[in-house]
N, C-alpha and C. Protein backbone atom coordinates (compact mmCIF):
# COMPACT_ATOMS: atom_id res chain seq x y z
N UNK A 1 -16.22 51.16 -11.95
CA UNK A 1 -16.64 50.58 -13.21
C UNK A 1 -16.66 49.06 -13.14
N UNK A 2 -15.62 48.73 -12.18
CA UNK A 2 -15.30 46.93 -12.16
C UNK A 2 -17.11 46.63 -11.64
N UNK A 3 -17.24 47.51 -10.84
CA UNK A 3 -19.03 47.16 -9.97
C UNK A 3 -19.99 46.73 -10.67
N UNK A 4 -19.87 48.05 -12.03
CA UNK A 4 -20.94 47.95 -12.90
C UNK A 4 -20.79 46.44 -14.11
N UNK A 5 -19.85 46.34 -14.40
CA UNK A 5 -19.75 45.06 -15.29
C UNK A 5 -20.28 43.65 -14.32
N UNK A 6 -19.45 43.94 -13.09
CA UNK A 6 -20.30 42.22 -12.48
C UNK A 6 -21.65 42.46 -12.22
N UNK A 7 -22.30 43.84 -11.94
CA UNK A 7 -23.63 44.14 -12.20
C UNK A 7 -24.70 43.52 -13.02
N UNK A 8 -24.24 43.91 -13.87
CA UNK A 8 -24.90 43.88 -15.54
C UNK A 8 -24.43 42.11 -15.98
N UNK A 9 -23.42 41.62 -15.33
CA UNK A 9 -23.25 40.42 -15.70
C UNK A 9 -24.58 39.21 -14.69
N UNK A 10 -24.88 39.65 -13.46
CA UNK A 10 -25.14 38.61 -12.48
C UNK A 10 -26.69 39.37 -12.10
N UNK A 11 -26.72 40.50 -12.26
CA UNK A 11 -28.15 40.96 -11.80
C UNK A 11 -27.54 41.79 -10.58
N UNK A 12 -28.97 42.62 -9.93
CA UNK A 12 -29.29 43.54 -9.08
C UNK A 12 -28.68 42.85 -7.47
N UNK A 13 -29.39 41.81 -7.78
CA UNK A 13 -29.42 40.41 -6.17
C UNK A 13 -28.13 39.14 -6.66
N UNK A 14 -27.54 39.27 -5.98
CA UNK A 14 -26.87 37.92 -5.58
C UNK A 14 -26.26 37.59 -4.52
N UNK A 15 -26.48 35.81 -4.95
CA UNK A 15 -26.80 35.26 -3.38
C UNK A 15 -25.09 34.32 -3.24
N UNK A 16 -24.36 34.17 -2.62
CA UNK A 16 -23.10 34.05 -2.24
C UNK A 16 -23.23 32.37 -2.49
N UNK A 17 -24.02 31.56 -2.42
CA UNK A 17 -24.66 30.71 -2.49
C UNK A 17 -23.77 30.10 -3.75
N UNK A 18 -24.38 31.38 -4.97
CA UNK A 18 -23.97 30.76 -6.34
C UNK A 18 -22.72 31.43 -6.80
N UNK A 19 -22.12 31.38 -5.78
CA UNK A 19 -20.83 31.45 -6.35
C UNK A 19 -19.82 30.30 -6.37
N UNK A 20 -19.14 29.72 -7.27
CA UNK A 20 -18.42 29.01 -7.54
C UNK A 20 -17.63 29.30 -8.88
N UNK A 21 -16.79 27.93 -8.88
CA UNK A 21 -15.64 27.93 -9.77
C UNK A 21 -16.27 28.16 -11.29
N UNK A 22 -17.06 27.89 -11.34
CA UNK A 22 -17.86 28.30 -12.90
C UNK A 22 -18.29 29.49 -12.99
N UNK A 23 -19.08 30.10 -11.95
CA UNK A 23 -19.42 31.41 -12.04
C UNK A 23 -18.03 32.38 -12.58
N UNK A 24 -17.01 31.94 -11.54
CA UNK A 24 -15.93 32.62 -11.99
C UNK A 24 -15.43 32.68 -13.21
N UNK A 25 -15.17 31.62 -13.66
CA UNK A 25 -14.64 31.12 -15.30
C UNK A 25 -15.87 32.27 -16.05
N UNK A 26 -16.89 31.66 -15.78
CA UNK A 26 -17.71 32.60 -16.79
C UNK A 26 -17.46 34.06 -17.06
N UNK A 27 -17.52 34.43 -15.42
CA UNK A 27 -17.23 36.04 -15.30
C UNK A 27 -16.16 36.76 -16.35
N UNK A 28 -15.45 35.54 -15.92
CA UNK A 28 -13.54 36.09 -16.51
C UNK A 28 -14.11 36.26 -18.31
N UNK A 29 -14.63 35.08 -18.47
CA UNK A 29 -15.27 35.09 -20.34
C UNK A 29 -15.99 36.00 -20.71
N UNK A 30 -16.51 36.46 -19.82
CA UNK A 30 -17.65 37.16 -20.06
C UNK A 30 -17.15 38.94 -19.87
N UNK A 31 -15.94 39.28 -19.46
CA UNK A 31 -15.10 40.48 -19.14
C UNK A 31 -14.40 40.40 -20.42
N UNK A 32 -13.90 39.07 -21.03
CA UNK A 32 -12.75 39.29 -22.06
C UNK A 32 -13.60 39.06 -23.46
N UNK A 33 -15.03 39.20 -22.93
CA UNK A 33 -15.84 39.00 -24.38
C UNK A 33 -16.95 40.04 -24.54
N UNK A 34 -17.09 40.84 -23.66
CA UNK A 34 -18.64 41.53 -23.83
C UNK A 34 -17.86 43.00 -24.42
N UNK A 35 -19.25 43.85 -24.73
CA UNK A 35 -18.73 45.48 -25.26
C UNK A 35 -18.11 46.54 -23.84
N UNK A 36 -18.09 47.04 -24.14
CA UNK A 36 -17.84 47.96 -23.11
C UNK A 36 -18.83 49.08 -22.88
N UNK A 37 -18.86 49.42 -21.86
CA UNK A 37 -20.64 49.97 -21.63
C UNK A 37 -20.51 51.04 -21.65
N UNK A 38 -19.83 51.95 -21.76
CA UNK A 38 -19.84 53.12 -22.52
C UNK A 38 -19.73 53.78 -23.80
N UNK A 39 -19.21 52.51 -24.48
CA UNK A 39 -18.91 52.11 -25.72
C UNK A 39 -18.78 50.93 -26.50
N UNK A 40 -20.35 50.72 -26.41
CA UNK A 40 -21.06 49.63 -27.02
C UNK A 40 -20.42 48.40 -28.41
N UNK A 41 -19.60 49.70 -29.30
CA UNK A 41 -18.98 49.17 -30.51
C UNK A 41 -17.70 48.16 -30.69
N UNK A 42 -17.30 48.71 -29.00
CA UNK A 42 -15.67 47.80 -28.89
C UNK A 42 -15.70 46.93 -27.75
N UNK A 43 -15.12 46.24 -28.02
CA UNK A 43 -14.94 45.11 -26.60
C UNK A 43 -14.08 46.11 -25.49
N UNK A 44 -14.15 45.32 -24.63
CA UNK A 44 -13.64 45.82 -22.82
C UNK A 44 -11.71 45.79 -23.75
N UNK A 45 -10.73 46.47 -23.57
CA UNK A 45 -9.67 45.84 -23.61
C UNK A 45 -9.29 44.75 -22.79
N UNK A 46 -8.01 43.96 -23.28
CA UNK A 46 -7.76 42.72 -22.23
C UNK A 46 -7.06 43.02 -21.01
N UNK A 47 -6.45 44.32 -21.24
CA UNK A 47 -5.38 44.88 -19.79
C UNK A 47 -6.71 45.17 -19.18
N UNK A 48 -8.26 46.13 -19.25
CA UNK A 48 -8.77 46.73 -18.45
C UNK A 48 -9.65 45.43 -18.14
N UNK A 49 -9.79 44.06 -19.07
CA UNK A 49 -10.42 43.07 -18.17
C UNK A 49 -10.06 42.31 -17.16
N UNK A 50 -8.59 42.42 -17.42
CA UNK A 50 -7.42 41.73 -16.81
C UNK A 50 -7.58 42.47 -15.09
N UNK A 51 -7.52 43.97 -15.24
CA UNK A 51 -7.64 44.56 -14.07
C UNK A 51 -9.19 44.08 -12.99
N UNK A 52 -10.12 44.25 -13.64
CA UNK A 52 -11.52 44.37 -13.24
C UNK A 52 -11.61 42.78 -12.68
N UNK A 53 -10.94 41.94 -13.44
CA UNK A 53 -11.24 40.51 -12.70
C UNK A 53 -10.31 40.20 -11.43
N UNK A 54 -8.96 40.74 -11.98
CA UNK A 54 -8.16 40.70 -10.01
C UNK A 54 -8.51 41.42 -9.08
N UNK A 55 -9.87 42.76 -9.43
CA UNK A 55 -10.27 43.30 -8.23
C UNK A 55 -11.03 42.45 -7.95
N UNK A 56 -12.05 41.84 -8.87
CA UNK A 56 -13.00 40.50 -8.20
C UNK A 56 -12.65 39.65 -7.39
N UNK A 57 -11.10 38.95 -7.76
CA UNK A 57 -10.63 38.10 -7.14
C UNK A 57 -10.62 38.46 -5.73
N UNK A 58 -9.69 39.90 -5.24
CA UNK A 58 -9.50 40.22 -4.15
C UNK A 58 -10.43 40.23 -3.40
N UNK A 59 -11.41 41.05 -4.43
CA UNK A 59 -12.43 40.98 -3.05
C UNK A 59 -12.85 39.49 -2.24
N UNK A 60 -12.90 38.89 -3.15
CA UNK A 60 -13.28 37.25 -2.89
C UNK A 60 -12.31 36.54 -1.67
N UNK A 61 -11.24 37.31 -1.48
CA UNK A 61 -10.23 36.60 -0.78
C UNK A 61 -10.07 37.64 0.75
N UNK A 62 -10.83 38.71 0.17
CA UNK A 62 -11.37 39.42 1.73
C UNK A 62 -12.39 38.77 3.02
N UNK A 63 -12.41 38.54 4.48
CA UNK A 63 -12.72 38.39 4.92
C UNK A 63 -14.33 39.21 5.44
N UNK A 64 -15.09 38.76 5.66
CA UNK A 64 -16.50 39.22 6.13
C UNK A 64 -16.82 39.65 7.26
N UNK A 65 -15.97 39.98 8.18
CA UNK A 65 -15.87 39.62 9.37
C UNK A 65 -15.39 38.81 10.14
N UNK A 66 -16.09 37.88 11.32
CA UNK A 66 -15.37 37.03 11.45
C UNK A 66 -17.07 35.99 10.78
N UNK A 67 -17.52 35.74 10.08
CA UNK A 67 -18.15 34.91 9.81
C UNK A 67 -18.07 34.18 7.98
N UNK A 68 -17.63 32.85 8.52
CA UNK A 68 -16.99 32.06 7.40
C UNK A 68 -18.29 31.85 6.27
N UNK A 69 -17.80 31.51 5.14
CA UNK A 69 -18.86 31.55 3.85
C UNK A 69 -19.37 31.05 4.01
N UNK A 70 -19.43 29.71 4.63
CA UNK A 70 -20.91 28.87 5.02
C UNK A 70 -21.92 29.48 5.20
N UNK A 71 -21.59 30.35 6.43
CA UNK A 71 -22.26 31.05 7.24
C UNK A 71 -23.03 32.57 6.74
N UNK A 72 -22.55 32.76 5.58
CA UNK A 72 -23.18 34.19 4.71
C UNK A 72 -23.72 33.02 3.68
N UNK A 73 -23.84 32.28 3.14
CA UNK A 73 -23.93 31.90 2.02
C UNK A 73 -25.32 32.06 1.53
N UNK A 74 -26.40 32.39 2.49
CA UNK A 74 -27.74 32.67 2.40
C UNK A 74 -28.14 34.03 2.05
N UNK A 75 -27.04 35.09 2.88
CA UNK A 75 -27.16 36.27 2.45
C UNK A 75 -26.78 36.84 0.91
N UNK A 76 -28.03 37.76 0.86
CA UNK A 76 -28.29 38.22 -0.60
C UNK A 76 -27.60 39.31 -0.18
N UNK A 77 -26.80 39.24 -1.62
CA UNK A 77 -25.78 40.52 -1.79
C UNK A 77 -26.20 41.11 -2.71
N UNK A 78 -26.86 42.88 -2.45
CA UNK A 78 -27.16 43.64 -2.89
C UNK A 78 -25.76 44.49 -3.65
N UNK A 79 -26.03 44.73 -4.93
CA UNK A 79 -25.44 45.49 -5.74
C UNK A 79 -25.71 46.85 -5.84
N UNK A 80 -25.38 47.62 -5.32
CA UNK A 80 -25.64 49.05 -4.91
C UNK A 80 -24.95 50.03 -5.54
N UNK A 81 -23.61 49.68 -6.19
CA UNK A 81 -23.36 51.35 -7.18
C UNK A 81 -23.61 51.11 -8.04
């Protein structure tokens, strides 16, 4: 479910490029402010936004291999679930 919210937040394509410290801030605002997509009427709770943004984080702090972000920063990251 964490997939589908940065989904629906950033689009189908994104490029590693535009990621930064704002994107993030936004994300986080944008988890502790939007509906919840199964249920349009209520906001996300703050524990289940709270969760969905430290999986973001992690992933962010996962390695690519051995090739540093410079070096992906061109590659388009397909959103696939």
């Amino acid at each position: 479910m964490a997939v589908a919210y940065f989904k629906k937040f950033v689009g189908n394509v994104f490029l590693f490029k535009h990621l930064n410290e704002t994107l993030c801030e936004a994300y986080k605002n944008y988890l502790l402010s939007s509906p919840a997509l199964r249920r349009s009427r209520r906001k996300i709770q703050k524990n289940t936004a709270t969760t969905y943004f430290s999986r973001f984080k992690s992933a962010l702090k996962k390695p690519i291999g051995t090739n540093t972000f410079r070096q992906i920063s061109e590659i388009p990251f397909i959103i696939s679930k």
